[in-house]
C-alpha atoms as a PDB file:
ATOM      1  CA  UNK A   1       0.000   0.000   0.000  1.00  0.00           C
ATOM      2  CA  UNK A   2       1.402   3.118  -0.962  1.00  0.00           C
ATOM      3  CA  UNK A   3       1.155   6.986   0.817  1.00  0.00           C
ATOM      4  CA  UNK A   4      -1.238   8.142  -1.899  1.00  0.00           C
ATOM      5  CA  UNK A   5      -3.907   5.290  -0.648  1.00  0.00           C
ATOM      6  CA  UNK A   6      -2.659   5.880   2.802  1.00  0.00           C
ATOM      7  CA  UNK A   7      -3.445   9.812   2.657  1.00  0.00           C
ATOM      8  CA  UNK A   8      -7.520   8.775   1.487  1.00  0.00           C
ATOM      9  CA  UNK A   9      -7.849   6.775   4.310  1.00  0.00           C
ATOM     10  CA  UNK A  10     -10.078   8.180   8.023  1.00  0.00           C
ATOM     11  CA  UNK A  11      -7.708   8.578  11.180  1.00  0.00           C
ATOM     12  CA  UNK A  12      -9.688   5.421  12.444  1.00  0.00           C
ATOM     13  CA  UNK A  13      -8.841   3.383   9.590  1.00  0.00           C
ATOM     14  CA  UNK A  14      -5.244   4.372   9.694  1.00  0.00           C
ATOM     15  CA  UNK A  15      -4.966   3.430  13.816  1.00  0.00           C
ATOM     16  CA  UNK A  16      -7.045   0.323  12.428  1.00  0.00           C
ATOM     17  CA  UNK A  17      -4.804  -0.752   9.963  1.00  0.00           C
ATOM     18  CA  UNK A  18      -1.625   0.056  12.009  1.00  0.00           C
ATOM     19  CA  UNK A  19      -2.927  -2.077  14.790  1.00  0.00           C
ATOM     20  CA  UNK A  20      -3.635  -5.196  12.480  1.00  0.00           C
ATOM     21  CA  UNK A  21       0.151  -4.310  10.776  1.00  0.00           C
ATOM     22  CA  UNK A  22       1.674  -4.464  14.504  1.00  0.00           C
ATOM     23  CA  UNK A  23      -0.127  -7.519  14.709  1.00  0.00           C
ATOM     24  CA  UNK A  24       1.429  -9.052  11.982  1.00  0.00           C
ATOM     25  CA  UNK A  25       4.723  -8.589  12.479  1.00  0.00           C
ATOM     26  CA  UNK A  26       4.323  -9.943  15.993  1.00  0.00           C
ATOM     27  CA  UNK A  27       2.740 -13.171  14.742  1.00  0.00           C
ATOM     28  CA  UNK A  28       5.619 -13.663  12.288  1.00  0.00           C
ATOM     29  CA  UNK A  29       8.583 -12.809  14.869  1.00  0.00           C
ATOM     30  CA  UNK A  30       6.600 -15.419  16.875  1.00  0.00           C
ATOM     31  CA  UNK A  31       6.959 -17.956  14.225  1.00  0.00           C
ATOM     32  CA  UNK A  32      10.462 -17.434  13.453  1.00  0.00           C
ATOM     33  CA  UNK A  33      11.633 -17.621  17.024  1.00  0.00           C
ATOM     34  CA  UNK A  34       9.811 -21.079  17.432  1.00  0.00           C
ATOM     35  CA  UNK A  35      11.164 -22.719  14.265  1.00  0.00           C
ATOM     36  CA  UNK A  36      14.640 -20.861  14.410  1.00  0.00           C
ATOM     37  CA  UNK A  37      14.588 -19.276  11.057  1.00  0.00           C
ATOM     38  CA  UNK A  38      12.119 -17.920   9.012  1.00  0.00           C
ATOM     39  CA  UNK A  39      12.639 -18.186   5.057  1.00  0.00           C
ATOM     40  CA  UNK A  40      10.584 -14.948   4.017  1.00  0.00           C
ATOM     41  CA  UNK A  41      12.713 -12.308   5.501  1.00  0.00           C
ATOM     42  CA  UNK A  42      11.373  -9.631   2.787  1.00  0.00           C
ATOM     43  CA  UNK A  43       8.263  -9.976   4.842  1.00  0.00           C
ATOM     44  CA  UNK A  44      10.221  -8.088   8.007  1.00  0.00           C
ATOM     45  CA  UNK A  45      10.958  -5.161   6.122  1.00  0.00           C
ATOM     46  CA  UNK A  46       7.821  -4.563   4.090  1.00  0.00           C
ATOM     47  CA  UNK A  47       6.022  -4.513   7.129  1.00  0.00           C
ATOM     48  CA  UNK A  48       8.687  -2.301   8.967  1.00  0.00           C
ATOM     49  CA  UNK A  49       8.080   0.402   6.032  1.00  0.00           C
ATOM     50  CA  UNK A  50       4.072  -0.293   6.300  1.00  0.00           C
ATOM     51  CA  UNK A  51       4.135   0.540   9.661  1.00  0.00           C
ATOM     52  CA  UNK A  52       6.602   3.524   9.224  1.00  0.00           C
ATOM     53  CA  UNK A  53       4.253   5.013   6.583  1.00  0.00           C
ATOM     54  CA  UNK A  54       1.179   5.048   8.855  1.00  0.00           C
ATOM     55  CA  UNK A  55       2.591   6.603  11.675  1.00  0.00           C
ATOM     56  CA  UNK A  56       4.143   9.377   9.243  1.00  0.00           C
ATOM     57  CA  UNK A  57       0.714  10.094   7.427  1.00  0.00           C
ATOM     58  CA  UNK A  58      -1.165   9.693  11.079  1.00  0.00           C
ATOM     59  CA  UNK A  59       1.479  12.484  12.195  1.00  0.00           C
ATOM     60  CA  UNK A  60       0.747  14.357   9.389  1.00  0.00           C
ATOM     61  CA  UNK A  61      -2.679  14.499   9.810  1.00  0.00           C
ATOM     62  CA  UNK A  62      -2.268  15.822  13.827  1.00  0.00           C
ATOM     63  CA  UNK A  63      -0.258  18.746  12.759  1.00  0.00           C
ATOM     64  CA  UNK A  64      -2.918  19.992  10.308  1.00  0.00           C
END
């Protein structure tokens, strides 16, 4: 998902979204710490950059 979808989305849908993001990533660092290694690594940091863009575009929309 990219900003421009991001920026059309409510303040509750963002804080939504972010939660079920967080979410994920703890469900997969879960997995990989019970099997030892976890073969889709490009996962990690397509969610860290997910969850960096919401919290940018949720800041954004506080300072307006």
């Amino acid at each position: 998902m990219d900003a421009i979808e991001l920026r059309s989305k409510t303040a509750d849908e963002l804080a939504k979204l972010l939660n079920e993001t967080q979410r994920e990533m703890f469900n997969i660092r879960i997995q990989a710490s019970v099997s030892g290694q976890y073969k889709q690594v490009h996962v990690f940091k397509k969610l860290r950059r997910l969850i960096a863009r919401i919290k940018t575009i949720m800041h954004e929309g506080a300072n307006k």
